[in-house]
C-alpha atoms as a PDB file:
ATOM      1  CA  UNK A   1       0.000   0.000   0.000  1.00  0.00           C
ATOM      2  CA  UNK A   2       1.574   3.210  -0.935  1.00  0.00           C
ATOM      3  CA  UNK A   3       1.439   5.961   1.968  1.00  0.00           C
ATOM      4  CA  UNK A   4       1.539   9.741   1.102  1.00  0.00           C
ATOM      5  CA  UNK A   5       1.842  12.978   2.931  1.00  0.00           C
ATOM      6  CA  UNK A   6       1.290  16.271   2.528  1.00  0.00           C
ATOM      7  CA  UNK A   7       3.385  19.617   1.962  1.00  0.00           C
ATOM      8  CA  UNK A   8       1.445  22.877   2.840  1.00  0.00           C
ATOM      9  CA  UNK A   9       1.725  26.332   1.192  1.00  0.00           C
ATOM     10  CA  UNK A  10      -0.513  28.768   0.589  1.00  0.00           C
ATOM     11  CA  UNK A  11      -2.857  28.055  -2.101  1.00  0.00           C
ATOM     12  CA  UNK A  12      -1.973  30.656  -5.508  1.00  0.00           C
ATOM     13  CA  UNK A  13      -4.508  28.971  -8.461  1.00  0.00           C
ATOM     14  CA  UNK A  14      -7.214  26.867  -8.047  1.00  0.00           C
ATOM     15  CA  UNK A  15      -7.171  23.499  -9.156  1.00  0.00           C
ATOM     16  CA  UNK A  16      -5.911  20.135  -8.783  1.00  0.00           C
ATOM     17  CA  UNK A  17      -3.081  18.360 -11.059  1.00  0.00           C
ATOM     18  CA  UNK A  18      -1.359  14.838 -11.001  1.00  0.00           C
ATOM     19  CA  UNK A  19       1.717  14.008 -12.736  1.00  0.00           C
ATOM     20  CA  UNK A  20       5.374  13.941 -12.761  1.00  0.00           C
ATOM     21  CA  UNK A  21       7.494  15.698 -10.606  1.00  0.00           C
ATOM     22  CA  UNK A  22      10.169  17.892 -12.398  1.00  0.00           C
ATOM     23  CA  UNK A  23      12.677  19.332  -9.900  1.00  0.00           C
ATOM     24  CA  UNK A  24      13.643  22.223 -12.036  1.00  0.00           C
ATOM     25  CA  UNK A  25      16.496  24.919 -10.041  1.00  0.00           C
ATOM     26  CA  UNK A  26      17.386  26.842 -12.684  1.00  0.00           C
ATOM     27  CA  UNK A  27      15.239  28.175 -16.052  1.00  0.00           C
ATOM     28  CA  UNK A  28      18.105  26.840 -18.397  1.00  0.00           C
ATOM     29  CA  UNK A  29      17.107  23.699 -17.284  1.00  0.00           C
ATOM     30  CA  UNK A  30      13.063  23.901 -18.501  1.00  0.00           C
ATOM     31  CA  UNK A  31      14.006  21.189 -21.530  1.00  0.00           C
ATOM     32  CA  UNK A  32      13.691  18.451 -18.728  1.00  0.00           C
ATOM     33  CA  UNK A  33       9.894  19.121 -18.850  1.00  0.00           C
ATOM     34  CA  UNK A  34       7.732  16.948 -20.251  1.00  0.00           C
ATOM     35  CA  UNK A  35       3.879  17.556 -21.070  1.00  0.00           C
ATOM     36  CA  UNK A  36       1.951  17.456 -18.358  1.00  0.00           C
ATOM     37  CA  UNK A  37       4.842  17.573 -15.601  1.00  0.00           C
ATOM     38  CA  UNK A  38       4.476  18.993 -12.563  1.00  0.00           C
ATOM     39  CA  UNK A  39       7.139  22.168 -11.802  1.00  0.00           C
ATOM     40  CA  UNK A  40       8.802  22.172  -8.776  1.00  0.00           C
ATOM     41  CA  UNK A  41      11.037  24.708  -7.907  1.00  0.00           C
ATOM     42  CA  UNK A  42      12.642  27.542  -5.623  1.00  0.00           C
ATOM     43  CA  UNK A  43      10.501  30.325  -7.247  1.00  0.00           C
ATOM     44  CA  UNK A  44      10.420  31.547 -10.869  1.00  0.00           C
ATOM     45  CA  UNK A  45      10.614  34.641 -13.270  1.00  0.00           C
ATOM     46  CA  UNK A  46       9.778  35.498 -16.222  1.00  0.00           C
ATOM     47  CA  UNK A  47      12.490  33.485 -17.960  1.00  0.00           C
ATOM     48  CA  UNK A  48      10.733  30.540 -17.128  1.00  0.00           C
ATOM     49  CA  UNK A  49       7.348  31.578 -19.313  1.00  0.00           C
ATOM     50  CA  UNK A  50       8.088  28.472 -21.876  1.00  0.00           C
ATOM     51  CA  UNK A  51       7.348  26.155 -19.101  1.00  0.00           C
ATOM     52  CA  UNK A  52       4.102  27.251 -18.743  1.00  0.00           C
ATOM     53  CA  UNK A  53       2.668  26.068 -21.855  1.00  0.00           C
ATOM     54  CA  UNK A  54       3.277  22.327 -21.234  1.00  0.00           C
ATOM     55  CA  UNK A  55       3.596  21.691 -17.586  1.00  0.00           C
ATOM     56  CA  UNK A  56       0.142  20.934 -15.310  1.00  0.00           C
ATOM     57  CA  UNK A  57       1.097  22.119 -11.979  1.00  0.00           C
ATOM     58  CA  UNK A  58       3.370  24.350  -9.921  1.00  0.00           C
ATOM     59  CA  UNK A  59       5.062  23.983  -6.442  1.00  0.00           C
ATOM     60  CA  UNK A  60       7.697  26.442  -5.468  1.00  0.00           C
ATOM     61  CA  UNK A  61       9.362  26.358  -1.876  1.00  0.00           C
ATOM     62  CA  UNK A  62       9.057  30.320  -2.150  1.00  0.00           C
ATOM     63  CA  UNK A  63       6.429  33.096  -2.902  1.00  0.00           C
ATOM     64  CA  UNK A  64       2.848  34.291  -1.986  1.00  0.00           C
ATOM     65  CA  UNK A  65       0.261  34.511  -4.107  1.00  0.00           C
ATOM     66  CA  UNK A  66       1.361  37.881  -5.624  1.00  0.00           C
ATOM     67  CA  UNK A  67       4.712  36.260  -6.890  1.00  0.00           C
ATOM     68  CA  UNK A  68       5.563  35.316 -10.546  1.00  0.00           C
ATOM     69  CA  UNK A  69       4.501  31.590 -10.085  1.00  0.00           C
ATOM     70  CA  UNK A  70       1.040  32.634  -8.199  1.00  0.00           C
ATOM     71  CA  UNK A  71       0.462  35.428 -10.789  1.00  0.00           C
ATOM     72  CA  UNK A  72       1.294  33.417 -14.270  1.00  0.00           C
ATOM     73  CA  UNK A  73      -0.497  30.140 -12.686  1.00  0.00           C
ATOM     74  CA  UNK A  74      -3.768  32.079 -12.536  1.00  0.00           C
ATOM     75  CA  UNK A  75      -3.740  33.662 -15.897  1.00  0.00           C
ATOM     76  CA  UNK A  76      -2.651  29.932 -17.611  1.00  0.00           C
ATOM     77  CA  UNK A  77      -5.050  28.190 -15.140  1.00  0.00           C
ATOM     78  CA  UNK A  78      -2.760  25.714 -13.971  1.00  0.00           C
ATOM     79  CA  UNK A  79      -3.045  24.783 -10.329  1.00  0.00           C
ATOM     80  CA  UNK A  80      -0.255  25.898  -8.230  1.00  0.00           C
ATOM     81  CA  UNK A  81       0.955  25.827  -4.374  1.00  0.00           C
ATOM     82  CA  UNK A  82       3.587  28.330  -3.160  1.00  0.00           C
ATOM     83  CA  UNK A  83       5.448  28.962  -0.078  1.00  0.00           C
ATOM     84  CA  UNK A  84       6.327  25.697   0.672  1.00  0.00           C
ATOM     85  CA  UNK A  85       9.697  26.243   2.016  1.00  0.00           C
ATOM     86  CA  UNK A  86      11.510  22.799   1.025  1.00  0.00           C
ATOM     87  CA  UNK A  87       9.488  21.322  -1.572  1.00  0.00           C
ATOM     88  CA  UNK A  88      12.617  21.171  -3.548  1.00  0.00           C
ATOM     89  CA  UNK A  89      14.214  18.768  -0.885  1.00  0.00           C
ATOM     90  CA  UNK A  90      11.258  16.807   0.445  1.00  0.00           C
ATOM     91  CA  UNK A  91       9.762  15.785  -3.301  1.00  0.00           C
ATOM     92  CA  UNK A  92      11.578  13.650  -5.719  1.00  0.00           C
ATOM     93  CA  UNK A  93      12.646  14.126  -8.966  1.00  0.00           C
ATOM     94  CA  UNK A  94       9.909  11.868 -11.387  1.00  0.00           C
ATOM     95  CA  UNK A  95       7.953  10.558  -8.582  1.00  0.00           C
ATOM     96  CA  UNK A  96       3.967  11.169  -9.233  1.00  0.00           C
ATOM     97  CA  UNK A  97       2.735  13.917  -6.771  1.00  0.00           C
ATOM     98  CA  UNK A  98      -1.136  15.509  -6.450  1.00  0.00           C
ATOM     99  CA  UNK A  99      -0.779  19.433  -6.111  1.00  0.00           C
ATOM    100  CA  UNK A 100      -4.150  20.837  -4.707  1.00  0.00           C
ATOM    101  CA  UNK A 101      -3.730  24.655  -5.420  1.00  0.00           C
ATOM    102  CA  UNK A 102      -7.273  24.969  -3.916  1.00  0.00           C
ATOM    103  CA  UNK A 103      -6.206  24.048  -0.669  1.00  0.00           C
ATOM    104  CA  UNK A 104      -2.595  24.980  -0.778  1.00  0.00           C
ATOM    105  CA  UNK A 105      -1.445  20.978   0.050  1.00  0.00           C
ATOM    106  CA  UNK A 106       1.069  19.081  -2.384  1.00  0.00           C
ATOM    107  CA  UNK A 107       0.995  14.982  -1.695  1.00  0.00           C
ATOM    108  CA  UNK A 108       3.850  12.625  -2.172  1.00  0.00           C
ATOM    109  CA  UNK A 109       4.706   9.286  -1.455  1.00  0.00           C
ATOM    110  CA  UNK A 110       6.577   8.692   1.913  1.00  0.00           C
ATOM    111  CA  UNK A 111       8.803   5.800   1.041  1.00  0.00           C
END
């Protein structure tokens, strides 16, 4: 039986997404996205607007929901949890995670 837990944040777009995990530090590194992926990362910026288009969820271990990841979430309607504050070193790299930007709670597996 697989066991999860959750992350909190504070909830920036409504929503809920499943996928991939893509641990993503820097926006040179966006190529490692797949459709459908799940962004996980410090924070973003503008240089990471490419992602946008093909990922279906965003954590960030920074932010509030005024920041760039909040902001650009809401206006692509992708669900999307900020303020984390170590999603980057609690969630794996390609391990399937549920991001609830509704309620501000990421789930992985604990295992």
């Amino acid at each position: 039986m697989t066991s999860y837990t959750t992350l909190k944040g504070i909830p920036a777009s409504k929503g809920k997404a499943e996928g991939i995990a893509r641990i993503v530090f820097d926006p040179s590194h966006i190529s490692r996205l797949n459709d459908g992926d799940i962004l996980v990362a410090p924070y973003t910026t503008p240089e990471w607007m490419e992602a946008y288009e093909r990922i279906s969820g965003i954590v960030t271990d920074g932010g509030n929901v005024s920041s760039h990841a909040a902001r650009v979430a809401r206006q692509f309607g992708i669900p999307c949890v900020v303020g984390t504050q170590n999603a980057t070193e609690y969630i794996r790299n390609g391990e399937k995670i549920i991001v609830d930007g509704t309620k501000g709670e990421v789930s992985y597996r604990l295992d």
